[in-house]
Protein backbone atom coordinates (compact mmCIF):
# COMPACT_ATOMS: atom_id res chain seq x y z
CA UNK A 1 40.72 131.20 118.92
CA UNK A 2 43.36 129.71 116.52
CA UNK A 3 43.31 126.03 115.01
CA UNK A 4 45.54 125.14 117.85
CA UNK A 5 43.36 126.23 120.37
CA UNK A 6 40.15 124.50 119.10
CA UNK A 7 41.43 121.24 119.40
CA UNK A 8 42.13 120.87 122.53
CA UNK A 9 39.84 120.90 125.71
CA UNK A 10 40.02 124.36 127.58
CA UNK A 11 39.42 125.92 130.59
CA UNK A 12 37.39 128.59 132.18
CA UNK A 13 39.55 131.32 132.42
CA UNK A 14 37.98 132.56 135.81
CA UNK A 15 36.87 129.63 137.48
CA UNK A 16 40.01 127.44 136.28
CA UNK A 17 37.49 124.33 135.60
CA UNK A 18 37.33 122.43 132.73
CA UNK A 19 34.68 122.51 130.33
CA UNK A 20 31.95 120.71 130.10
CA UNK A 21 33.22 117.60 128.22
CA UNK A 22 30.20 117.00 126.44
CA UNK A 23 31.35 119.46 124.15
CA UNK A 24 34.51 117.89 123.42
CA UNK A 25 34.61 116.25 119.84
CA UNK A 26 35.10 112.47 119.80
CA UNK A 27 38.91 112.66 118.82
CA UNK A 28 39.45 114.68 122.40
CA UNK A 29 37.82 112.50 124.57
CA UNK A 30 39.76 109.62 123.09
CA UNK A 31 42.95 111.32 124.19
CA UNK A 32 41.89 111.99 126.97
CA UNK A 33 40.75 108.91 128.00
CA UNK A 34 44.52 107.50 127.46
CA UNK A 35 45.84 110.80 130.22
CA UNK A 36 44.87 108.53 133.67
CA UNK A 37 46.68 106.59 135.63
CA UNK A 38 46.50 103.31 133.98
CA UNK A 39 46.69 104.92 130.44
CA UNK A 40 50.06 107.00 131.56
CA UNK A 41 51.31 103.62 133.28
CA UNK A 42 51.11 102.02 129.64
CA UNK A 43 52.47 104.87 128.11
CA UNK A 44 55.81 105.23 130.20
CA UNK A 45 56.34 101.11 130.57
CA UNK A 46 56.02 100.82 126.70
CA UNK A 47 58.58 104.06 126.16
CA UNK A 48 60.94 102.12 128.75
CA UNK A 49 60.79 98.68 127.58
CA UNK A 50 60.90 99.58 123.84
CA UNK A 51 64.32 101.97 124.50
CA UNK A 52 65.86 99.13 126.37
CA UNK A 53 64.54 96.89 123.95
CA UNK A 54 66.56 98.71 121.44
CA UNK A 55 69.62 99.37 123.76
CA UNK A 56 70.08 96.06 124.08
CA UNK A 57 69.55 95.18 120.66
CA UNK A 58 72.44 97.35 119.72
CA UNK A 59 74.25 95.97 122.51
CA UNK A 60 74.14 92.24 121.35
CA UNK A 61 74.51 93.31 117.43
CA UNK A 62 77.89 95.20 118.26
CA UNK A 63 78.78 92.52 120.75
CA UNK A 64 79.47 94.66 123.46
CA UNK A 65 76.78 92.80 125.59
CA UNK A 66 77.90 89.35 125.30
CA UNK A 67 76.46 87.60 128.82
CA UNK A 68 73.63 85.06 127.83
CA UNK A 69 71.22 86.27 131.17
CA UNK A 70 71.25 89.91 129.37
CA UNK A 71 69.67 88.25 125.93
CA UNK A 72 66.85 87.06 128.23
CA UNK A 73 65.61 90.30 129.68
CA UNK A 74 66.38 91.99 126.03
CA UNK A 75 64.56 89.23 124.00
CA UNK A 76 61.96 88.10 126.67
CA UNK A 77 61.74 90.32 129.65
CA UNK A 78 61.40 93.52 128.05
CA UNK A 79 59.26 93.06 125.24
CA UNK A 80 56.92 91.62 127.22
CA UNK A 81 57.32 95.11 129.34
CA UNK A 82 56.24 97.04 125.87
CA UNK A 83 53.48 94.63 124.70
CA UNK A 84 51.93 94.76 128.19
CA UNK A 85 52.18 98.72 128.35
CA UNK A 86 50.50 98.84 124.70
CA UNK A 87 47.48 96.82 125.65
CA UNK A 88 47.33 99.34 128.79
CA UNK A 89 46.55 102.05 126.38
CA UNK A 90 43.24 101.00 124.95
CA UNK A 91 42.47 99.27 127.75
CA UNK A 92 42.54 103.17 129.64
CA UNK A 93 40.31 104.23 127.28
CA UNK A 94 37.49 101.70 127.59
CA UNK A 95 37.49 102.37 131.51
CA UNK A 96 37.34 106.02 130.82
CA UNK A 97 34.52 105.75 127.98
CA UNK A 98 32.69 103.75 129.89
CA UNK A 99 32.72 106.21 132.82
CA UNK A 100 31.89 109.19 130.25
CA UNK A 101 30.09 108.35 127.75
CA UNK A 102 28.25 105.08 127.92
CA UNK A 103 26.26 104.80 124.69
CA UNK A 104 27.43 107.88 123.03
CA UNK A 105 30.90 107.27 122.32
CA UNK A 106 29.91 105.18 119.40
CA UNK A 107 27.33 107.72 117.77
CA UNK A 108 30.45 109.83 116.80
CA UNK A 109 32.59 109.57 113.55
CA UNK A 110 36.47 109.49 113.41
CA UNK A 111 37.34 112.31 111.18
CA UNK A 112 40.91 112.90 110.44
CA UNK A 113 40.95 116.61 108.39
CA UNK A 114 44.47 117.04 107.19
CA UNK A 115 43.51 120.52 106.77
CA UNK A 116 44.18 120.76 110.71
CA UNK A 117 47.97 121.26 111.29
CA UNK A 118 47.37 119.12 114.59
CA UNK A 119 46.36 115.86 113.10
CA UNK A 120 48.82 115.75 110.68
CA UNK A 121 50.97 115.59 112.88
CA UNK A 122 49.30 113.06 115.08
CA UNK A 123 48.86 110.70 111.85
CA UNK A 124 52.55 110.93 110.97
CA UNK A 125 53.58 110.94 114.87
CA UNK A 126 50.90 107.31 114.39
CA UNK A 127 53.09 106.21 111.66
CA UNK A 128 56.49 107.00 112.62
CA UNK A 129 55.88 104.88 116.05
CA UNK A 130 54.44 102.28 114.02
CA UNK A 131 57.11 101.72 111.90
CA UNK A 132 59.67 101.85 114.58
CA UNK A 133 58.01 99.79 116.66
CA UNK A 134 57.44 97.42 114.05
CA UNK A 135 61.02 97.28 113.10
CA UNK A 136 62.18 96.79 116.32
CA UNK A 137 59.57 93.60 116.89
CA UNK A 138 60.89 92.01 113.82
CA UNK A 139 64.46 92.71 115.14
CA UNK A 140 62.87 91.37 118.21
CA UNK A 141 61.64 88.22 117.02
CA UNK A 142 64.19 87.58 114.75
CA UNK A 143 66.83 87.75 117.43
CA UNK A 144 64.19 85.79 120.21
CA UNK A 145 64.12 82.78 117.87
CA UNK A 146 67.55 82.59 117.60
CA UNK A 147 68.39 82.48 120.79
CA UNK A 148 65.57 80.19 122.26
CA UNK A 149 67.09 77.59 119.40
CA UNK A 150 70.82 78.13 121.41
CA UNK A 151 72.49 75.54 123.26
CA UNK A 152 72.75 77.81 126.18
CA UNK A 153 68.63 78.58 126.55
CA UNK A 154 68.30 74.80 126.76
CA UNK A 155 70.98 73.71 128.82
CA UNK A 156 71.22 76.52 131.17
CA UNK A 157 68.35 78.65 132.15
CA UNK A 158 66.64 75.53 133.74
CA UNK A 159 69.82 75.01 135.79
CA UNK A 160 69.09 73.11 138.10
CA UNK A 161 66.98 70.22 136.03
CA UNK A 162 69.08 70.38 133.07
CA UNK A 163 73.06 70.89 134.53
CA UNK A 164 72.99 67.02 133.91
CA UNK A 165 72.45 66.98 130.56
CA UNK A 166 73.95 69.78 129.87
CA UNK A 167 77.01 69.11 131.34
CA UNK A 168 76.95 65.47 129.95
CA UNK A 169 76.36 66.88 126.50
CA UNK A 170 79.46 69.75 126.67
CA UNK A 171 81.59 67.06 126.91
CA UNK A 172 80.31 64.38 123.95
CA UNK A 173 81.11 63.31 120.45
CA UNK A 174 78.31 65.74 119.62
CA UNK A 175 79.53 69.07 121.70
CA UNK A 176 79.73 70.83 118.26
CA UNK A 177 76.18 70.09 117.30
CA UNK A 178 73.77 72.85 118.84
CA UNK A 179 70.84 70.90 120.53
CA UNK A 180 67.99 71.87 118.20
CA UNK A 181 69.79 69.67 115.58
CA UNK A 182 68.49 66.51 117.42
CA UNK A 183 65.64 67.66 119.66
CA UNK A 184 63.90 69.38 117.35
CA UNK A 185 65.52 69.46 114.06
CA UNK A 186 64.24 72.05 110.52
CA UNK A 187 60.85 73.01 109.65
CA UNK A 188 58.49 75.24 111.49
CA UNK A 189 55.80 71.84 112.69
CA UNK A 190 58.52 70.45 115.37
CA UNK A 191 59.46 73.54 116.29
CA UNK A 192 55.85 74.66 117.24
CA UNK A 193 55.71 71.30 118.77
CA UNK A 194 58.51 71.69 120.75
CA UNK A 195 57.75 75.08 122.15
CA UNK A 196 54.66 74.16 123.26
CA UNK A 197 55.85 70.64 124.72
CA UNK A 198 58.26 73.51 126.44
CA UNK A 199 55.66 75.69 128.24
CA UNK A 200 54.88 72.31 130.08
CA UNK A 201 58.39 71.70 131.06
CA UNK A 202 58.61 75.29 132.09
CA UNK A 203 55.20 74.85 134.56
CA UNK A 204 56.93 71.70 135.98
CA UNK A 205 60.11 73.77 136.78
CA UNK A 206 58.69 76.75 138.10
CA UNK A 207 56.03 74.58 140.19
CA UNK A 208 58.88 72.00 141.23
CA UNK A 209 56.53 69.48 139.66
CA UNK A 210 59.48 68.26 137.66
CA UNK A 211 61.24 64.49 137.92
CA UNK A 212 64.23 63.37 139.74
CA UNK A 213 65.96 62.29 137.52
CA UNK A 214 64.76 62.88 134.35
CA UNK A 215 62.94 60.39 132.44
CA UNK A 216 64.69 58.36 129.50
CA UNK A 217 64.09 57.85 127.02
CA UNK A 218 62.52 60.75 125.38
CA UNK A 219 59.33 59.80 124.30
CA UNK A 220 58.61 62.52 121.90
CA UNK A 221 61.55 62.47 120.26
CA UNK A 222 61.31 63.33 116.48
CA UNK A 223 62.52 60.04 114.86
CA UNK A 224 65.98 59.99 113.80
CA UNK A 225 65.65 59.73 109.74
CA UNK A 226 64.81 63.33 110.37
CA UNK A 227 67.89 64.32 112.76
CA UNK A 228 70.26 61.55 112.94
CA UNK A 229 70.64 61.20 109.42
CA UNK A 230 71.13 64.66 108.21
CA UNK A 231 74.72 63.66 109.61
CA UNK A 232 75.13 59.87 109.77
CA UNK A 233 74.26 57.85 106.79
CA UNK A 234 73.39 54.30 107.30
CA UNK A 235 73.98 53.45 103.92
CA UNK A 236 77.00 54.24 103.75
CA UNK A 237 79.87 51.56 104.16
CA UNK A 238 81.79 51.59 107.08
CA UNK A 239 82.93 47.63 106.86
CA UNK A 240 84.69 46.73 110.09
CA UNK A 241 85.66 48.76 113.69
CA UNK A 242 88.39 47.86 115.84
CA UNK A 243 87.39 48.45 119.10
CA UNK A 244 89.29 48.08 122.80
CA UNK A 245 88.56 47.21 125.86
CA UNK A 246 90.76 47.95 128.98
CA UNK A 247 89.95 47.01 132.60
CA UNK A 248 92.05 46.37 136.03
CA UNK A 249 91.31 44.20 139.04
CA UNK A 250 91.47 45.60 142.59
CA UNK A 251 94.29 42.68 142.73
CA UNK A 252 96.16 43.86 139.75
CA UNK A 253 96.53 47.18 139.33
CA UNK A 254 99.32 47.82 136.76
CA UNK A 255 98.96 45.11 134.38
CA UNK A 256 95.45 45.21 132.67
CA UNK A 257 93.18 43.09 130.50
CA UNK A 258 92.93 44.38 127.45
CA UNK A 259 90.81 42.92 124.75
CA UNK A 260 90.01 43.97 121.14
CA UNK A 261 87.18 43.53 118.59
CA UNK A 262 86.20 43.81 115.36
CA UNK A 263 82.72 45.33 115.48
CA UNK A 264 80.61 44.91 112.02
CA UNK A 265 78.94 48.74 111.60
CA UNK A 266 78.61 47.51 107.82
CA UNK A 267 75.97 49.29 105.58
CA UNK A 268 75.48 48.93 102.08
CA UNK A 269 78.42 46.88 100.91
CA UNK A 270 79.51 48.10 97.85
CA UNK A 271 80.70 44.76 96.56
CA UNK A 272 77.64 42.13 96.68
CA UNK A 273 74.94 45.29 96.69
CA UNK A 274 73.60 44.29 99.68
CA UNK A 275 73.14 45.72 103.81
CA UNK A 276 74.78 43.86 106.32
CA UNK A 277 76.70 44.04 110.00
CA UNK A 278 74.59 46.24 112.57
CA UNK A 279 73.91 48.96 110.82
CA UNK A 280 70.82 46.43 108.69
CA UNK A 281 68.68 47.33 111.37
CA UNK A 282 68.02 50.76 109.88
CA UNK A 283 68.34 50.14 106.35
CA UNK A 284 66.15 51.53 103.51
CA UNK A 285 64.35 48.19 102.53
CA UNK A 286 64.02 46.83 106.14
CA UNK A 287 61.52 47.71 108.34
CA UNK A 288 61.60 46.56 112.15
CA UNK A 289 59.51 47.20 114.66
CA UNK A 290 59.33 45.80 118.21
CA UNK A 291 56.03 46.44 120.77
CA UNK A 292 57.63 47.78 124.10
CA UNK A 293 56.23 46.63 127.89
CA UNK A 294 58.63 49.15 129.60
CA UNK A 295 58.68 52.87 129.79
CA UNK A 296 62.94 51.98 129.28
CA UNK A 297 62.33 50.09 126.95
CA UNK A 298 64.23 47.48 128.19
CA UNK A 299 61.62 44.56 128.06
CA UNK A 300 60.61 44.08 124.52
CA UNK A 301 57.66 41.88 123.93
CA UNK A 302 56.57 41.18 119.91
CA UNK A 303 59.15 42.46 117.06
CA UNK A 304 58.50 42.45 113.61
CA UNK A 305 60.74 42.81 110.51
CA UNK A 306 59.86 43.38 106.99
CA UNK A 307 62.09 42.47 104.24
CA UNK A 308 62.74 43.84 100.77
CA UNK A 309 60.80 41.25 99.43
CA UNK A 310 57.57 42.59 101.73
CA UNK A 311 57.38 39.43 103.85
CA UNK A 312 56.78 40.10 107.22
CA UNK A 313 58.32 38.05 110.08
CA UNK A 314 56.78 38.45 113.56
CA UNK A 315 58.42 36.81 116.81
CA UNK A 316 57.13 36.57 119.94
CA UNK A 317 58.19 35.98 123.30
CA UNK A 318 56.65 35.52 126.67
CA UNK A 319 55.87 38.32 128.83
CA UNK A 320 53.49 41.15 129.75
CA UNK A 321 53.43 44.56 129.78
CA UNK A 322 53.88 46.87 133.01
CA UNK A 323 50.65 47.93 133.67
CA UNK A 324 48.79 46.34 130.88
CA UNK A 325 50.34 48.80 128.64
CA UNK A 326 52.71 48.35 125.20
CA UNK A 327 53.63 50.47 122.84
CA UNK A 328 55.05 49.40 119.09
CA UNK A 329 57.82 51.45 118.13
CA UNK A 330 59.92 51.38 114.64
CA UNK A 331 63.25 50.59 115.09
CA UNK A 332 65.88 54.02 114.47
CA UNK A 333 69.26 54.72 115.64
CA UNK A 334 68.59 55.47 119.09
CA UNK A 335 67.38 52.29 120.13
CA UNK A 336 70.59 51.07 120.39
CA UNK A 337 72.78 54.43 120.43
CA UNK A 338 70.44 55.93 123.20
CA UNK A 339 73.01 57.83 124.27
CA UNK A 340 74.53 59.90 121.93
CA UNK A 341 75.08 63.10 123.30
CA UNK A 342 74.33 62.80 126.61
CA UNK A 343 77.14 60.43 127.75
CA UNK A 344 77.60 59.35 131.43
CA UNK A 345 80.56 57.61 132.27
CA UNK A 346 80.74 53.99 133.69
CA UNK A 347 82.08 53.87 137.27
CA UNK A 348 84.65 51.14 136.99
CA UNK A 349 85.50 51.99 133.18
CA UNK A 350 85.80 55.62 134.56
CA UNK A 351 88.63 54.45 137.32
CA UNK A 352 90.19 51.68 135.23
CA UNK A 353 90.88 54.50 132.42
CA UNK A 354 92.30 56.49 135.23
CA UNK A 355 94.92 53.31 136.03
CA UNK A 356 95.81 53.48 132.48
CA UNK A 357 96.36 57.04 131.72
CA UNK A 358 98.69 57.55 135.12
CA UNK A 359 95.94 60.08 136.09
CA UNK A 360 95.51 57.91 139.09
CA UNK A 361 99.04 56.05 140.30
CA UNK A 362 98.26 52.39 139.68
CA UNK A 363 101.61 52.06 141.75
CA UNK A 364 99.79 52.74 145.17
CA UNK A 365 98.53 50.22 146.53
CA UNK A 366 94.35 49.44 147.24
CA UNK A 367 93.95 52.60 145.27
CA UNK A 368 91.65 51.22 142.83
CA UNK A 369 89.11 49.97 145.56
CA UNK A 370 89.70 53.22 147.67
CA UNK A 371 88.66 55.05 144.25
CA UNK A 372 85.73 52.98 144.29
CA UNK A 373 84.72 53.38 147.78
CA UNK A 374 85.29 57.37 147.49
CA UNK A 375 83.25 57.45 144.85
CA UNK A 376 80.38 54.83 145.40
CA UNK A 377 79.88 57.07 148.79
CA UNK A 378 76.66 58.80 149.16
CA UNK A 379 77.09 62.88 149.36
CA UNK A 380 74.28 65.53 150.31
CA UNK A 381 75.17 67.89 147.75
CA UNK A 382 77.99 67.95 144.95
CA UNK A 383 79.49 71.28 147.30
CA UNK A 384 79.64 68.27 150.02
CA UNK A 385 81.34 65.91 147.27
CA UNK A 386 84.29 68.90 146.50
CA UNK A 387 85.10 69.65 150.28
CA UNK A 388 85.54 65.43 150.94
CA UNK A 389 86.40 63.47 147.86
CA UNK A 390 90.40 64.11 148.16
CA UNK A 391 90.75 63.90 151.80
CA UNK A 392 88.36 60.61 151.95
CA UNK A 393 90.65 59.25 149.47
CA UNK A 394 93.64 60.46 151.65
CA UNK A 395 91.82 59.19 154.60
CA UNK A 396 91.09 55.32 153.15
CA UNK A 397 94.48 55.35 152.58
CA UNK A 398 96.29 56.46 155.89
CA UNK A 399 94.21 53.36 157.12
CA UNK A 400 95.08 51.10 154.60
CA UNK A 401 98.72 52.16 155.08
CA UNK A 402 100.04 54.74 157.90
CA UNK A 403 100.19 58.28 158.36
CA UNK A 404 104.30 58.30 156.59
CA UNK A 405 103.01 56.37 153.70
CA UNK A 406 100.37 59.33 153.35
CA UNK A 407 102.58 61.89 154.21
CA UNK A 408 105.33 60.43 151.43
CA UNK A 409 102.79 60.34 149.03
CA UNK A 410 100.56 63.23 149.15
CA UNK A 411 101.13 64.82 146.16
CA UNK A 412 100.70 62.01 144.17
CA UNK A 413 97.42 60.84 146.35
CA UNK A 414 95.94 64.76 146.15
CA UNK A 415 96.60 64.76 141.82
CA UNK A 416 94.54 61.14 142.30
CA UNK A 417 91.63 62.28 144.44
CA UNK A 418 91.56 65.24 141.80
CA UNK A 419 91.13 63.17 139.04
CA UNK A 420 88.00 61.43 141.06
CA UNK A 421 86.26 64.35 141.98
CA UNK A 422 86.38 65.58 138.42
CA UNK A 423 84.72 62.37 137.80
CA UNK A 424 81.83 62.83 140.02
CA UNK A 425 81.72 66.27 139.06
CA UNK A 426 80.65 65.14 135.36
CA UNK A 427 78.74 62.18 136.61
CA UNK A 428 76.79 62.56 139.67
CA UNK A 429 74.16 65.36 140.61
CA UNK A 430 72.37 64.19 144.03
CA UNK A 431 69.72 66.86 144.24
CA UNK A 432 68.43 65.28 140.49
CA UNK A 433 69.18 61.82 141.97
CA UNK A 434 71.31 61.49 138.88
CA UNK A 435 74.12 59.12 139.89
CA UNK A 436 76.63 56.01 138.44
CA UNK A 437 74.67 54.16 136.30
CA UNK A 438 71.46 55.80 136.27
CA UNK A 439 71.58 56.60 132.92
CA UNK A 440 72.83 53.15 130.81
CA UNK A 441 73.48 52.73 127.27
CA UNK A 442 72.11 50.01 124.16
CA UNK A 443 74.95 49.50 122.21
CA UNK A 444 76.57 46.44 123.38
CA UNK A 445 75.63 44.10 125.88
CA UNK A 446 77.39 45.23 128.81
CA UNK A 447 74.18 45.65 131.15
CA UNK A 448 72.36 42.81 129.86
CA UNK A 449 71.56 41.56 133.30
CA UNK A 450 69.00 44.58 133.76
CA UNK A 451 67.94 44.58 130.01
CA UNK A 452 69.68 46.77 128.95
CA UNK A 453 71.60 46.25 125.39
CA UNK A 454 71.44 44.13 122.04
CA UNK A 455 69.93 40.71 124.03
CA UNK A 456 66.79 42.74 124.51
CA UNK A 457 66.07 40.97 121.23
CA UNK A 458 68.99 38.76 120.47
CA UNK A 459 68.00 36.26 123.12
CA UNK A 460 67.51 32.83 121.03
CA UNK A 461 63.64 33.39 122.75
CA UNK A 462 61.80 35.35 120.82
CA UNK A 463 60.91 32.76 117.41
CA UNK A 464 58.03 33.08 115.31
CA UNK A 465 55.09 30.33 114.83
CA UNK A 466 57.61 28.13 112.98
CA UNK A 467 60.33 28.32 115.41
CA UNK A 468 62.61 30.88 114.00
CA UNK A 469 64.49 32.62 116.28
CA UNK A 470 66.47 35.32 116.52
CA UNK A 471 70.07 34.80 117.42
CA UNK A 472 72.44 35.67 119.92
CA UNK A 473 75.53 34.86 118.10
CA UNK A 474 78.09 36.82 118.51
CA UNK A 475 80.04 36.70 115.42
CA UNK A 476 76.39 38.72 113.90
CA UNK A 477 77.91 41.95 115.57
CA UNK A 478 81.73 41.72 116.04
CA UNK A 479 84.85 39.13 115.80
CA UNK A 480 85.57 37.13 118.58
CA UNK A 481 87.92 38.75 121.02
């Protein structure tokens, strides 16, 4: 028999059966072990996955693959495939060594002879795979990582609980800023974090477990001296901001109001060495920090503010916390610009910016309260919203006016209705609950009637035990219109 021969299991030659396999020398029966169903099943998905693993490696390195769905089954889908198929190997050979052999599987030695033609070639054939399988992992990984930090893994494979935000965000000052630069920002802790805050997120989507809409604010957001100001720089001095403000009545359509201020964004003025206008909130030497008794953060119970000189001021104001609860919190730049990225647009600011870009014809009559009432309408779905906006503004207005006044001008009416259903498009998701006004801003006072805004604090109520308050002047923030 040659060398060959006497390493593999035989058979009679008469009877055709296989013999006895207690003759077989350990290194056989481990191979064989791997040769049964689930053994060949791990064998064949972990050839598969790994070659279209590779495939579509190549394919996104060349950039011939370029859709974003394919970089999920390449990065995610199939290596999964090969890592599952690779752990059906040895798990094939336990079943079968337990159905052998029992005890005596262990009483034998692994003995690799390289004197035998056959395992060389198995320990090389061992290595070869190794290597290329740990190449293509690394590749693997490498390329995974990237693209689970890409704007398009968190915006849009959650579609339908993220299109909000991610529509919102395509469309803001920070569209050019991917959304790991905020949400998560450099080093390997928060990233950790966040992929594991993730796998919750993920449970809630798959389960439908998930809020309608989405909660804000974030309350595990890495604070912004780690995000915000890799960009922004609240030293820096930015003196004065001229700011306008446009708005129409449904009485006068053409002619608007338009007011302007001077907003104080100060910093560090390089003149008298010292922080003032808005941006003092988040300076170097001062600390502030307020106790929240909302989840919104919109009722705001003690605040405290250390100065350079390390006195501490603490003012106080009447009121308890939802649910017994409070939270302290140190003052960064999203408490007031808790927006930033994820910009909705206010209804009435949305229409009266309409009126004075000509996108809707302030010359047509009640067509700033028809907008209003077109929009303000309840719709099932946003599909609902496409097929009706136009013709309900068409529709208000044939019985505001007549039919002929329609008729005359439909063009003009249709480029109008157009311009509003673009502006529920980007606004307004029913199915998420998401609508005008659910999300509101901090900077400025504009919603101050539902706490939103500067007068959270600036209230003239909150004073400390000697009666200091702190003020609600408005010449602290901005010039007088």
């Amino acid at each position: 028999m040659t060398e060959k021969q006497s390493d593999l299991p035989t058979t009679n030659g008469d009877t055709g059966d296989m013999v006895n396999e207690d003759n077989f020398t350990w290194q056989q029966k481990v191979g064989l072990s791997m040769k049964t169903p689930i053994g060949l099943l791990g064998i064949g998905l972990t050839t598969v996955c790994i070659t279209m693993t590779v495939l579509g490696l190549l394919g996104h390195i060349t950039g011939l693959i370029e859709n974003p769905y394919a970089a999920i089954v390449t990065f995610l889908v199939f290596p999964s495939g090969a890592v599952f198929g690779l752990f059906l190997i040895p798990v094939s050979g336990y079943l079968r060594r337990k159905k052998w052999f029992k005890d005596n599987i262990n009483k034998g030695n692994v003995i690799v002879d390289f004197g035998k033609k056959s395992h060389r070639k198995t320990v090389v054939l061992f290595l070869v795979l190794s290597v290329v399988n740990l190449a293509v992992f690394s590749l693997v990984i490498y390329e995974a990582y990237h693209f689970t930090e890409s704007d398009f893994f968190c915006g849009a494979i959650c579609h339908t609980v993220m299109d909000p935000e991610y529509t919102a965000y395509q469309r803001s000052p920070h569209a050019k800023v991917g959304c790991v630069s905020c949400h998560i920002g450099s080093g390997a802790e928060w990233y950790v974090k966040a992929k594991l805050s993730g796998l919750r997120q993920v449970k809630a989507v798959l389960d439908g477990s998930f809020s309608t809409p989405i909660p804000a604010p974030v309350e595990h957001l890495r604070p912004a001296q780690d995000t915000c100001e890799a960009c922004h720089w609240p030293e820096k001095f930015h003196g004065k901001k001229v700011k306008q403000f446009v708005s129409y009545t449904n009485d006068d359509q053409e002619n608007p109001d338009i007011q302007e201020i001077a907003l104080h964004i100060g910093g560090r003025n390089p003149l008298t060495d010292t922080f003032e206008g808005i941006h003092w909130h988040v300076s170097n030497n001062v600390k502030v920090e307020y106790e929240s008794l909302d989840d919104r953060r919109t009722s705001i119970g003690r605040i405290k503010v250390t100065k350079p000189s390390g006195v501490t001021e603490e003012y106080a104001v009447d009121g308890e916390a939802e649910g017994g609860v409070s939270k302290w919190r140190t003052m960064d730049c999203v408490d007031c610009h808790n927006r930033p990225t994820h910009v909705y647009d206010d209804l009435e600011k949305k229409i009266d910016f309409g009126l004075h870009s000509k996108k809707i014809d302030p010359t047509i009559p009640g067509i700033r309260e028809d907008s209003l009432a077109v929009l303000q309408k309840e719709y099932t779905t946003r599909e609902e919203a496409q097929e009706q906006i136009v013709e309900s503004l068409l529709a208000l207005q044939a019985d505001r006016h007549d039919a002929d006044f329609v008729a005359e001008n439909e063009a003009t009416l249709i480029s109008s209705g157009a311009y509003l259903l673009n502006a529920y498009m980007d606004n307004v998701w029913p199915k998420m609950k998401v609508t005008w006004g659910t999300y509101k801003g901090h900077n400025g006072h504009q919603n101050e009637d539902e706490g939103f805004g500067c007068f959270r604090c600036h209230d003239d109520e909150h004073q400390t035990e000697f009666g200091k308050t702190i003020s609600q002047s408005c010449d602290l923030c901005h010039d007088e219109p």
